[in-house]
Protein backbone atom coordinates (compact mmCIF):
# COMPACT_ATOMS: atom_id res chain seq x y z
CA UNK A 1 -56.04 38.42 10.91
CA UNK A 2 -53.16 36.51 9.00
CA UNK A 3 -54.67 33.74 7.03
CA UNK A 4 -52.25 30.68 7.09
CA UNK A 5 -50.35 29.55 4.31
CA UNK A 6 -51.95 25.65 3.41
CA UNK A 7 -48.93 23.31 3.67
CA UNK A 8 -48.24 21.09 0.29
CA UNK A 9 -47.38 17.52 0.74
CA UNK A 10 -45.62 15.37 -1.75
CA UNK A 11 -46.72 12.33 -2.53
CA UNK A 12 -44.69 9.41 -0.06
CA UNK A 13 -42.38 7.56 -2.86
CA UNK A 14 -43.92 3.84 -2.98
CA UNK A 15 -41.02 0.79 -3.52
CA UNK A 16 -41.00 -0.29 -6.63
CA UNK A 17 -41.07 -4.03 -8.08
CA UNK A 18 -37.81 -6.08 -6.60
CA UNK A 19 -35.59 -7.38 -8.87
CA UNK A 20 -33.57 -10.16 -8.87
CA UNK A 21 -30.27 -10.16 -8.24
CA UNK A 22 -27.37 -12.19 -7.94
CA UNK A 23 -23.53 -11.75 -7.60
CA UNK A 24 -21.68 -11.35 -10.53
CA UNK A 25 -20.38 -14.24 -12.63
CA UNK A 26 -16.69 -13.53 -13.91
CA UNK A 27 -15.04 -14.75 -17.22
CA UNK A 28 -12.03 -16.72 -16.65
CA UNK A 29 -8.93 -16.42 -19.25
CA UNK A 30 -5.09 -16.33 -19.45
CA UNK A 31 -2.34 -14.39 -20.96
CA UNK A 32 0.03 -15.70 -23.01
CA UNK A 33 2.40 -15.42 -19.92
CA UNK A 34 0.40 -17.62 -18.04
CA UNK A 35 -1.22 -15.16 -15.95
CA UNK A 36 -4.65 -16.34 -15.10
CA UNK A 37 -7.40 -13.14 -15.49
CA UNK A 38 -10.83 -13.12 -14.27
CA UNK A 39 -13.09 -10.19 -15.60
CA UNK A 40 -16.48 -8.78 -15.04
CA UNK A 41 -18.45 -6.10 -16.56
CA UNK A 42 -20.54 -3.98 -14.41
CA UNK A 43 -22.44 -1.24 -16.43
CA UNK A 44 -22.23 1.65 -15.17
CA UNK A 45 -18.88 1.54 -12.59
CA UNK A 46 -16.78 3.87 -14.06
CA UNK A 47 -14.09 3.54 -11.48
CA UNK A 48 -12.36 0.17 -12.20
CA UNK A 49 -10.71 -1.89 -10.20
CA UNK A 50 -7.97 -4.12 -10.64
CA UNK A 51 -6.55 -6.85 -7.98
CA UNK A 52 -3.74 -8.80 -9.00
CA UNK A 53 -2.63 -11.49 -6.21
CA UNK A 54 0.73 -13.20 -5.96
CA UNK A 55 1.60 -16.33 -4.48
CA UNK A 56 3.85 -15.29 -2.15
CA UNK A 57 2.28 -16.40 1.27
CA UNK A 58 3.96 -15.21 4.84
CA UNK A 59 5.18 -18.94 5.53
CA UNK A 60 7.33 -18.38 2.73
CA UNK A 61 9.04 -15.78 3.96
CA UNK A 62 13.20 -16.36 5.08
CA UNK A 63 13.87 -17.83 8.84
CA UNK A 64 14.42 -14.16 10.56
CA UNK A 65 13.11 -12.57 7.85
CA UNK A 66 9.45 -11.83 9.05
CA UNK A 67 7.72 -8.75 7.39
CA UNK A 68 9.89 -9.18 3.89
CA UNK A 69 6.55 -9.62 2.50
CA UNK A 70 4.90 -6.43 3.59
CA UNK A 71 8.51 -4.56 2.66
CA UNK A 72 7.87 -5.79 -0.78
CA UNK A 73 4.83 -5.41 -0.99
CA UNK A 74 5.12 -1.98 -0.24
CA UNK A 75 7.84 -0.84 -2.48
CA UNK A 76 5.82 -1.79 -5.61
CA UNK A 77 5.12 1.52 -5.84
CA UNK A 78 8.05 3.52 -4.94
CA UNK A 79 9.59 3.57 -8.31
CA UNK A 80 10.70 0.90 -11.36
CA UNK A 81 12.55 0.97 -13.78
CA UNK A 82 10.90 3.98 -15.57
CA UNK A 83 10.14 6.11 -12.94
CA UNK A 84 11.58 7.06 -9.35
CA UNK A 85 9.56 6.70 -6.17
CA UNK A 86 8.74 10.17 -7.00
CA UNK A 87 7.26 9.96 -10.46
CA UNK A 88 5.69 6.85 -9.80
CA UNK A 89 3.12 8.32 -7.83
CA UNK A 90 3.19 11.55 -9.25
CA UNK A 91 1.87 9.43 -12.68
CA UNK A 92 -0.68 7.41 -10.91
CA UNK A 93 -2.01 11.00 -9.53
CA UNK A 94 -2.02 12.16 -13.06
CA UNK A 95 -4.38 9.19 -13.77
CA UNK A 96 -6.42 9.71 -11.25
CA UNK A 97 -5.54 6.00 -9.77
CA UNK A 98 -5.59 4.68 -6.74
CA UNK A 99 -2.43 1.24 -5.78
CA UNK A 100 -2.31 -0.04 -2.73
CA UNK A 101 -1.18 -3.75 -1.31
CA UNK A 102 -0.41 -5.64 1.34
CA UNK A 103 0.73 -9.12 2.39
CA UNK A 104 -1.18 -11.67 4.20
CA UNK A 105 -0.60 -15.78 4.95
CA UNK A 106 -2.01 -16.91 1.45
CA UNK A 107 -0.12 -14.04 -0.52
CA UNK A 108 0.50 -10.38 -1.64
CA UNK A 109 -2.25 -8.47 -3.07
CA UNK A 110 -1.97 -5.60 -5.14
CA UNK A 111 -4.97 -3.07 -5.74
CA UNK A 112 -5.67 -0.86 -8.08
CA UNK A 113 -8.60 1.82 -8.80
CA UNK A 114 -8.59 4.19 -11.84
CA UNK A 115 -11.17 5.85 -13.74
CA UNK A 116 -12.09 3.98 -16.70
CA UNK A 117 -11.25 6.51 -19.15
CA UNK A 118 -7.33 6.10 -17.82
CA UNK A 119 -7.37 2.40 -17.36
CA UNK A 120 -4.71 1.81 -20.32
CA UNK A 121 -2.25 4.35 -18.37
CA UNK A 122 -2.87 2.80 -15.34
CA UNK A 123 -2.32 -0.53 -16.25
CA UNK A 124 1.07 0.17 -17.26
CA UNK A 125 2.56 1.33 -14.18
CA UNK A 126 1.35 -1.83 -12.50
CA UNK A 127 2.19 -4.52 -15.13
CA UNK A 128 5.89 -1.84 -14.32
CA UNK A 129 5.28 -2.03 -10.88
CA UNK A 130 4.93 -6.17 -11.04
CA UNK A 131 7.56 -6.50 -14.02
CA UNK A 132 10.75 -4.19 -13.08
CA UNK A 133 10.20 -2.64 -9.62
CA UNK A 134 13.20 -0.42 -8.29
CA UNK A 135 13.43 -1.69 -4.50
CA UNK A 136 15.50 1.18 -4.40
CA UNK A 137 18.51 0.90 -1.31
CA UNK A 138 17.18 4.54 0.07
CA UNK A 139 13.60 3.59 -0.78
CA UNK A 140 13.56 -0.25 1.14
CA UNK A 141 15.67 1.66 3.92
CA UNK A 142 12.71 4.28 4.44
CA UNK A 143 9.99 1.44 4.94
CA UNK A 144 11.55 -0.14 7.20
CA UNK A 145 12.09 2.55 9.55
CA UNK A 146 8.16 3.42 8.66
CA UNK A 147 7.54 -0.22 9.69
CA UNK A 148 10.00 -0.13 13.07
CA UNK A 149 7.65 3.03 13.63
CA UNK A 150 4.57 1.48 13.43
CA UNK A 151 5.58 -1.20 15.91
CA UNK A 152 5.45 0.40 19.33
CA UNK A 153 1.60 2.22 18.47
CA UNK A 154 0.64 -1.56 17.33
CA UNK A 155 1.84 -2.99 20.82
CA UNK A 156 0.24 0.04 22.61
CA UNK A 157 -3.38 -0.58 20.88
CA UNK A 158 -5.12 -2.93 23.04
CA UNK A 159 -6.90 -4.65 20.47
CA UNK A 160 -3.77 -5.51 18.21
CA UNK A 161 -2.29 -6.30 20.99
CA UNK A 162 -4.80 -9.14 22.07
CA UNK A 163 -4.75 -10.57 18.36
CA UNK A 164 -0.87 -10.44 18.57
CA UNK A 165 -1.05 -12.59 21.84
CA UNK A 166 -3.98 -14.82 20.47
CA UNK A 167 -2.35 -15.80 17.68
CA UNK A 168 1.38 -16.70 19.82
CA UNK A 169 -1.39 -18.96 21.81
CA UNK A 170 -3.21 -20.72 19.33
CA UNK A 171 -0.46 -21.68 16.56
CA UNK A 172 2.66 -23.66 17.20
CA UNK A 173 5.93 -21.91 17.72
CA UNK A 174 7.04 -23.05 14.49
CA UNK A 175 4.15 -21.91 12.71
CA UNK A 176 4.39 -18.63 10.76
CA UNK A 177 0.93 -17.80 11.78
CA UNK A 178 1.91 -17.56 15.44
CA UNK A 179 4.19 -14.86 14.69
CA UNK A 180 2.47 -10.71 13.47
CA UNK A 181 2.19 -10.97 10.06
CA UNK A 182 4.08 -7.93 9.22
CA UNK A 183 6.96 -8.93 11.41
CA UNK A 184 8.41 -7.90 14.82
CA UNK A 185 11.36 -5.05 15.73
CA UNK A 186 13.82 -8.18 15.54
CA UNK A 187 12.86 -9.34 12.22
CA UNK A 188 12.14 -6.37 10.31
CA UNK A 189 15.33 -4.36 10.89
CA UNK A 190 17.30 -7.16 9.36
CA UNK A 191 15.70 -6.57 5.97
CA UNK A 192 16.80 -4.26 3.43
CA UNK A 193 16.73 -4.49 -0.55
CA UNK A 194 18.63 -7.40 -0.96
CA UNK A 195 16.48 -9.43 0.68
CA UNK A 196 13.34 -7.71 -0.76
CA UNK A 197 14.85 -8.71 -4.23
CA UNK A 198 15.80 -12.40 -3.06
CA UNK A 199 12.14 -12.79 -2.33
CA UNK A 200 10.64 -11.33 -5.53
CA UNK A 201 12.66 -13.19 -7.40
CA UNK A 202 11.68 -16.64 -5.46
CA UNK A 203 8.16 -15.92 -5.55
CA UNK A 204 6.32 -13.55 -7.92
CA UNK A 205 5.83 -14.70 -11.58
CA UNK A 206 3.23 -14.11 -13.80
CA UNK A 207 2.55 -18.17 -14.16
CA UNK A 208 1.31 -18.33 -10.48
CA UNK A 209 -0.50 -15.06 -10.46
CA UNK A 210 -3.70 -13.86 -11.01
CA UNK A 211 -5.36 -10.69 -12.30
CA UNK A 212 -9.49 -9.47 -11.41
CA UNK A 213 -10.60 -6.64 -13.45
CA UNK A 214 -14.19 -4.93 -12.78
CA UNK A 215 -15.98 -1.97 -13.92
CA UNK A 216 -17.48 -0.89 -16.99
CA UNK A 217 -15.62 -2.15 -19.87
CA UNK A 218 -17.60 -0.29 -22.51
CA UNK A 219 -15.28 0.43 -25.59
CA UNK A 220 -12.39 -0.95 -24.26
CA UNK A 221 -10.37 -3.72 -25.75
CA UNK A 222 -9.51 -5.81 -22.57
CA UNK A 223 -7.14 -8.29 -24.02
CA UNK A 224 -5.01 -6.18 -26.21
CA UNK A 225 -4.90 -3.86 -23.26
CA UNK A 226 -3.72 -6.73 -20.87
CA UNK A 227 -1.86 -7.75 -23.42
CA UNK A 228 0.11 -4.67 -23.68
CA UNK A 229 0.52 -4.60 -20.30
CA UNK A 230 0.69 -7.01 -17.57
CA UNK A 231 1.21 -9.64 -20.86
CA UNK A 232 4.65 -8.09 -20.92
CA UNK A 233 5.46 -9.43 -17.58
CA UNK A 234 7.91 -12.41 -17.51
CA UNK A 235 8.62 -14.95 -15.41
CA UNK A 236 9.75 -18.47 -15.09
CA UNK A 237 7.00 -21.10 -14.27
CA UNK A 238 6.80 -22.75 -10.65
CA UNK A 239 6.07 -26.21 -8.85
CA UNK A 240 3.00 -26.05 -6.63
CA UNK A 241 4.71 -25.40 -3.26
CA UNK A 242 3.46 -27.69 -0.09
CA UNK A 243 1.19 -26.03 2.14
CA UNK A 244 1.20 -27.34 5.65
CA UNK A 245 -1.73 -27.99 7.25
CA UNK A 246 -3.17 -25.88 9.96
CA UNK A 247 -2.35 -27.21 13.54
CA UNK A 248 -3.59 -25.07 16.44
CA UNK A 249 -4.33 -25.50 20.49
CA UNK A 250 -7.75 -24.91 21.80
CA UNK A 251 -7.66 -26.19 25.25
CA UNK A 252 -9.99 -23.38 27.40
CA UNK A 253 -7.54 -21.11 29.40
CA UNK A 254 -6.76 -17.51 29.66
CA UNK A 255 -4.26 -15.30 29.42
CA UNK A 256 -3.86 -12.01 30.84
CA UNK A 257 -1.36 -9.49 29.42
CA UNK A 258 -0.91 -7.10 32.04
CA UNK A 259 -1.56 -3.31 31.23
CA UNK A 260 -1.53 -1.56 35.29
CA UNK A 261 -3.76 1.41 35.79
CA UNK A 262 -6.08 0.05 32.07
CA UNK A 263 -9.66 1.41 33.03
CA UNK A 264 -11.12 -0.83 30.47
CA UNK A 265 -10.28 -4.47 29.96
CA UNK A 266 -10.26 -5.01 25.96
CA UNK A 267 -11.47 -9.15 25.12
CA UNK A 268 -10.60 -11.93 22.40
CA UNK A 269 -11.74 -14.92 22.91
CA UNK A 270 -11.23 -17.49 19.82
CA UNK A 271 -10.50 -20.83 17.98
CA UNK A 272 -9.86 -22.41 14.98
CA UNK A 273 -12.91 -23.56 12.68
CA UNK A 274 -13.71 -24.69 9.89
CA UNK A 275 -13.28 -22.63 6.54
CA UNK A 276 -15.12 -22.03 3.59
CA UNK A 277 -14.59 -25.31 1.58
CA UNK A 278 -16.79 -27.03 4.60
CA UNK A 279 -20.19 -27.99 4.29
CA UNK A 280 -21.04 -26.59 7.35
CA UNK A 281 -19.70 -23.05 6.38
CA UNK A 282 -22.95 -20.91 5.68
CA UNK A 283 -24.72 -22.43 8.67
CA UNK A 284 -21.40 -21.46 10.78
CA UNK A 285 -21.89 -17.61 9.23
CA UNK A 286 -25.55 -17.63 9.84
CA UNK A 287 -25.45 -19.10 13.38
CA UNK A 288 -22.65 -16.33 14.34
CA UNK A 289 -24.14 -13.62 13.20
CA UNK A 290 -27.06 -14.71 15.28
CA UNK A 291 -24.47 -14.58 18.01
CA UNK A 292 -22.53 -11.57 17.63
CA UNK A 293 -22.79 -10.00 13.73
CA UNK A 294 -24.69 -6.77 14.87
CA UNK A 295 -26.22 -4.47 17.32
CA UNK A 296 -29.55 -6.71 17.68
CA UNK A 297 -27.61 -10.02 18.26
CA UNK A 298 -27.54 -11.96 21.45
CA UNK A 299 -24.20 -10.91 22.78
CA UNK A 300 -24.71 -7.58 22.05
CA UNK A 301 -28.54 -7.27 23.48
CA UNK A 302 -27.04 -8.95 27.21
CA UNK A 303 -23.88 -7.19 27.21
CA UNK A 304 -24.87 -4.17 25.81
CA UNK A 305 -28.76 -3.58 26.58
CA UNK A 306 -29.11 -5.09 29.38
CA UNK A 307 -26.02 -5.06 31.37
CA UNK A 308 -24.03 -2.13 29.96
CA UNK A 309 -21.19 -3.41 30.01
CA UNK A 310 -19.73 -2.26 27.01
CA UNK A 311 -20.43 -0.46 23.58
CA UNK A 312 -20.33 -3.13 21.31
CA UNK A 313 -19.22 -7.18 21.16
CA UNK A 314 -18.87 -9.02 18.15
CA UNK A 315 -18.73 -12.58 16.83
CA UNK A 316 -17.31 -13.44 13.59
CA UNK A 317 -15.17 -15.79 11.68
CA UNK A 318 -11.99 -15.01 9.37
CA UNK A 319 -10.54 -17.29 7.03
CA UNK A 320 -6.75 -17.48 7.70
CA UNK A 321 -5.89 -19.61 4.83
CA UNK A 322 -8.38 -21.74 2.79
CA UNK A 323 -7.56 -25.44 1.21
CA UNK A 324 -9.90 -27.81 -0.76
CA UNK A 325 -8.25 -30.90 0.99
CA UNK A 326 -9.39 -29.66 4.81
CA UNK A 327 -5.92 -28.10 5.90
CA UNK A 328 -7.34 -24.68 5.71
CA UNK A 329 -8.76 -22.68 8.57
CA UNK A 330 -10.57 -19.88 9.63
CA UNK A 331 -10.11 -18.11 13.25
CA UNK A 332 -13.84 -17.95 15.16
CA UNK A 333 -13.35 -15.21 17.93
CA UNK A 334 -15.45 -12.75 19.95
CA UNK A 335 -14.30 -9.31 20.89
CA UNK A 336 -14.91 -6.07 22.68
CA UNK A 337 -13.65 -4.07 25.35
CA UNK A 338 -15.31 -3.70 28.77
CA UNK A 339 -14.46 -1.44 31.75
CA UNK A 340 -12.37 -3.13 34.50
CA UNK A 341 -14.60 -3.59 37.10
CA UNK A 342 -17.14 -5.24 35.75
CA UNK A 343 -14.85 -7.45 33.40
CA UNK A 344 -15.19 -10.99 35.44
CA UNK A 345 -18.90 -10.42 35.29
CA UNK A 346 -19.01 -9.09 31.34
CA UNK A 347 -17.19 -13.16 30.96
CA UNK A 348 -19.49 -14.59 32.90
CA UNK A 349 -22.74 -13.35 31.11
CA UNK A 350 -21.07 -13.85 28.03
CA UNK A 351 -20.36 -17.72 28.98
CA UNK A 352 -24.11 -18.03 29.82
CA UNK A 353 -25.10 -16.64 26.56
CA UNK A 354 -23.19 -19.27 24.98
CA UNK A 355 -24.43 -22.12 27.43
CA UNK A 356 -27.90 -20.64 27.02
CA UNK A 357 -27.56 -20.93 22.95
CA UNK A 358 -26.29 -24.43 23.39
CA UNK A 359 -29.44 -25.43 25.70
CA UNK A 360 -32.01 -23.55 23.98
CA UNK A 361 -30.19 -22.75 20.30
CA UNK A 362 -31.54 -20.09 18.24
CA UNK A 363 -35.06 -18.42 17.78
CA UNK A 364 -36.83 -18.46 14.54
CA UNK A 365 -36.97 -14.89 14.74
CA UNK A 366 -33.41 -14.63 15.40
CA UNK A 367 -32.98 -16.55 12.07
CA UNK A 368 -35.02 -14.64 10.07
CA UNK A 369 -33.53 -11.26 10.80
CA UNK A 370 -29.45 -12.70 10.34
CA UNK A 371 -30.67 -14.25 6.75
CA UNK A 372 -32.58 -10.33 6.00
CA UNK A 373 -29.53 -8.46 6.78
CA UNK A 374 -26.94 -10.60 5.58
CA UNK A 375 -28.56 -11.71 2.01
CA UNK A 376 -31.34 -8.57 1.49
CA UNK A 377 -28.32 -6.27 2.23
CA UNK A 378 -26.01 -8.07 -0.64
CA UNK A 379 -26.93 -5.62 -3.65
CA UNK A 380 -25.65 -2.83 -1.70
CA UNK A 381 -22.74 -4.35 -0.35
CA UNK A 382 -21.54 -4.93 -4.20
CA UNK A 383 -22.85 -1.06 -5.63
CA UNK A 384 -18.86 -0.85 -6.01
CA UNK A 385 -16.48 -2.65 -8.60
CA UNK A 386 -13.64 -2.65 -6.10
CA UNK A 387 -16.37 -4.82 -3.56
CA UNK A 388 -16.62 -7.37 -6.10
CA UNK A 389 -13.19 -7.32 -7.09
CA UNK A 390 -12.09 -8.09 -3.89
CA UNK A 391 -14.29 -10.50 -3.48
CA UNK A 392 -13.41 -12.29 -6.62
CA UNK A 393 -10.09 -12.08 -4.96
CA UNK A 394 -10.81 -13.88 -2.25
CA UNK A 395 -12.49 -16.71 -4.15
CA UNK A 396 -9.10 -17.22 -5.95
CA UNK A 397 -7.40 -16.83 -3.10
CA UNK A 398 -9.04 -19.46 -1.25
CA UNK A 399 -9.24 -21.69 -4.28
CA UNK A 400 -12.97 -21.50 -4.18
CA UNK A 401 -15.05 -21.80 -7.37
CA UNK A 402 -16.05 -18.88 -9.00
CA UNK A 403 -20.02 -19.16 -8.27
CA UNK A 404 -19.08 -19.37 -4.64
CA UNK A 405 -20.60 -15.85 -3.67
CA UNK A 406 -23.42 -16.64 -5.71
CA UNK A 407 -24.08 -19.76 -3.98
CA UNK A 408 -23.52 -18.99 -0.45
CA UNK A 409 -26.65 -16.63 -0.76
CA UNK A 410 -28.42 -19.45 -1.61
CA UNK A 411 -27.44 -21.56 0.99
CA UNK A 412 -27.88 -18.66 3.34
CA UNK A 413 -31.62 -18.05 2.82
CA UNK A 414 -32.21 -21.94 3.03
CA UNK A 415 -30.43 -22.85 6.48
CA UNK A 416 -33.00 -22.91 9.26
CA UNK A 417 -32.59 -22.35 12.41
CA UNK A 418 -31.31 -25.75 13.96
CA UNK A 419 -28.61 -26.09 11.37
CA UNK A 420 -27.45 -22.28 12.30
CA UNK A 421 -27.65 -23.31 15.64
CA UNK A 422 -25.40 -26.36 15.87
CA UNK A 423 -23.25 -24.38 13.46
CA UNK A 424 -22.74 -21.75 16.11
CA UNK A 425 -22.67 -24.16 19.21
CA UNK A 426 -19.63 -26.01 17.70
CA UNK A 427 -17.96 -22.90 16.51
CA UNK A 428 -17.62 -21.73 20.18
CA UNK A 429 -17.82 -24.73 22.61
CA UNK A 430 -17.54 -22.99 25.81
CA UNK A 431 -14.48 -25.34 26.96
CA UNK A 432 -12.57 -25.40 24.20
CA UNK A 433 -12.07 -21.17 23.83
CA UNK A 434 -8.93 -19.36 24.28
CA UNK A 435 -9.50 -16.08 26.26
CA UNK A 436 -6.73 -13.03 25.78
CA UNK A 437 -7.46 -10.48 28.21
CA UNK A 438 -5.69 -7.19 27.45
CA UNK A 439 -6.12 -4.88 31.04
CA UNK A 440 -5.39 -4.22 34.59
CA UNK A 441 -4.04 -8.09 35.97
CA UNK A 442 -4.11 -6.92 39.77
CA UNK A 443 -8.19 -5.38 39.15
CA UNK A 444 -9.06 -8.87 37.19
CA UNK A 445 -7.28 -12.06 37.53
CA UNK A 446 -8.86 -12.82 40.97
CA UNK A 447 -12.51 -12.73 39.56
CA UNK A 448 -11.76 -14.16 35.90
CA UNK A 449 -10.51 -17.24 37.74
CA UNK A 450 -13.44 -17.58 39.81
CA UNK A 451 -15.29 -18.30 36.61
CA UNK A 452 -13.64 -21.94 35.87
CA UNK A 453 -13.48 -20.77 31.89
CA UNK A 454 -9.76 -22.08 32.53
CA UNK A 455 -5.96 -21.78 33.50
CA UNK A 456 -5.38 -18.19 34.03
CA UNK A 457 -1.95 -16.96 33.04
CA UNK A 458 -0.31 -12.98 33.58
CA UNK A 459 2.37 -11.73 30.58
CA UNK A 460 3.63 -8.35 30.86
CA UNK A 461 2.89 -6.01 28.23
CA UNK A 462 6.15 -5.05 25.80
């Protein structure tokens, strides 16, 4: 008889003692050139990460002349006046680096990861990138015919195509922000280099830019490296520009945009709130997670659990552009897709869920778990300089202070659960939402107007 081998256990690791933690804390500095730099060293990040932002915001962008900002932002990297298209990237490969960037309403953003052992090569194809770019005839001709490309696929997803028509709903005709933010087939075959040139030279300047380097910076010089680098970037020195506020149209009603045959029916519903310069902002975060930040919140656990009606809804909040006098704004939405049939009753559970918050408000429980996953889960949203970088971004971008990160955790695990409540309850007032309804019109206009949630209204789909 076979006697049986005895089966070794190891020992179950134990957690060890928690430490404290807290995000980073930059230093703040300028170049000779004016350009402000923010800088943090993180021990241990090898891979650095660089974010330089201009202030070259969408609303600046020419009459006609929608999407110049994403052109340019996107021929930063296809060539200067060292290097072609071609042996611009083929020398950020050699470095091992990473550049992308994109435009957006408060600006252009340029990114930039690189080992930090090739940081100093790096660095001086962007400060070339920012200081001489090519915006090369051939080269602005082949992104825009990339960008005409993209257009039709972008009009074809459901979901860009319901943030395309909430956005035409919410915002003015004359505001930029009504209009996609990297332009339409009307606007974007107009531009070509000359234009792209017209509006670097208008708006990008070292004076009104800033730089965010993280990583380790062990044995590296910083400033003479910046110095050698972006610090040879010139540029004249601008007035602040005016920044209008943000205006925008709330009044409940729906629109449907038409899409015959859709088997699923994909949902935005939003407004504009308050953003991050408000008192009321980490209540507002905590109270929508509650709602809809994961798989265990309240929308989700009707829609989802209980009713199947779809795989997933969310709740969140976006800053759109951020102002220390008020005229900032975020957009407050809900979204997910649900299959047609059972899209006038996926609304009208979701409008009880709402009313239900607003009569009952939040558990404690509820609470508890939002503040657990949104502040325990903080260290490990950061492990990465580019995290932080970008989030120091977004502090400057916003023209928040630079403990703001810091802070908001704070206020986070000290909002109970009536302040997150009201927070939520006036961040989605159930008769002051705007409800974009991308699907089958003849399968779901009859029941969504049943509801009373508002004037329902048909567009046809481009």
């Amino acid at each position: 008889m076979t006697e049986l081998a005895t089966m070794q256990f190891h020992p179950q690791p134990q957690a060890g003692e928690a430490r404290p933690w807290a995000f980073p804390a930059p230093e703040r500095g300028a170049l000779d050139n004016g350009l402000t730099v923010l800088r943090c060293h993180r021990p241990g990040q090898q891979v650095v990460a660089v974010e330089v932002l201009l202030d070259a915001p969408l609303e600046a962008e020419p009459a006609g002349f929608d999407g110049v900002g994403t052109i340019m932002a996107r021929a930063f990297s296809e060539g200067t006046d060292k290097h072609s298209a071609e042996e611009f990237a083929a020398e950020l490969e050699r470095c091992g680096a990473t550049l992308d960037a994109h435009a957006d309403h408060p600006g252009v953003r340029l990114s930039l990861e690189v080992p930090a052992s090739r940081l100093a090569k790096a660095l001086a194809l962007l400060a070339d990138a920012l200081r001489a770019p090519a915006f090369a005839d051939s080269e602005v001709e082949r992104l825009v015919r990339n960008r005409l490309d993209e257009i039709p696929h972008e009009l074809a997803n459901p979901s860009r195509r319901a943030a395309k028509e909430l956005s035409k709903e919410l915002f003015p005709a004359t505001s930029r922000m009504s209009r996609p933010r990297q332009g339409t087939e009307d606007t974007v075959e107009k531009i070509d280099s000359a234009a792209v040139r017209a509006f670097y030279d208008r708006h990008v300047r070292p004076a009104t830019a800033t730089a965010v380097v993280v990583g380790d910076l062990t044995g590296i010089d910083l400033d003479a490296l910046l110095g050698d680098t972006l610090g040879a970037w010139t540029g004249s020195t601008a007035q602040p520009r005016p920044v209008p506020p943000v205006t925008a149209d709330d009044t409940g009603r729906v629109v449907i945009v038409d899409r015959p045959g859709a088997v699923q029916t994909q949902l935005l519903i939003g407004r504009i709130g308050s953003d991050r310069h408000a008192r009321v902002w980490p209540a507002q975060v905590l109270g929508t997670y509650c709602l809809g930040g994961t798989l265990t919140s309240r929308l989700d656990r009707v829609l989802r659990e209980e009713k199947g009606y779809t795989y997933g809804v969310r709740a969140f909040g976006q800053v759109l552009r951020s102002a220390p006098d008020g005229s900032g704004a975020a957009m407050l939405a809900i979204s997910g897709s649900v299959d047609t049939p059972n899209t006038g009753p996926a609304l009208d559970d979701l409008w009880k869920v709402l009313r239900t918050l607003a009569e009952g408000g939040l558990t404690d429980a509820e609470r508890d778990v939002a503040v657990q996953n949104l502040v325990g889960v903080a260290p490990l949203k950061y492990e990465t300089a580019a995290a932080v970088a970008s989030t120091l971004a977004d502090q400057v971008e916003q023209h928040l202070p630079d403990d703001f990160q810091a802070t908001l955790y704070q206020q986070l695990a000290a909002t109970g659960t009536v302040e997150a409540t009201a927070a939520a309850v006036n961040a989605f007032p159930v008769d002051r939402l705007v409800t974009i309804l991308v699907g089958d019109a003849a399968s779901i206009k009859e029941p969504v107007e049943a509801l009373g949630i508002g004037e329902v209204t048909v567009v046809t789909a481009e």
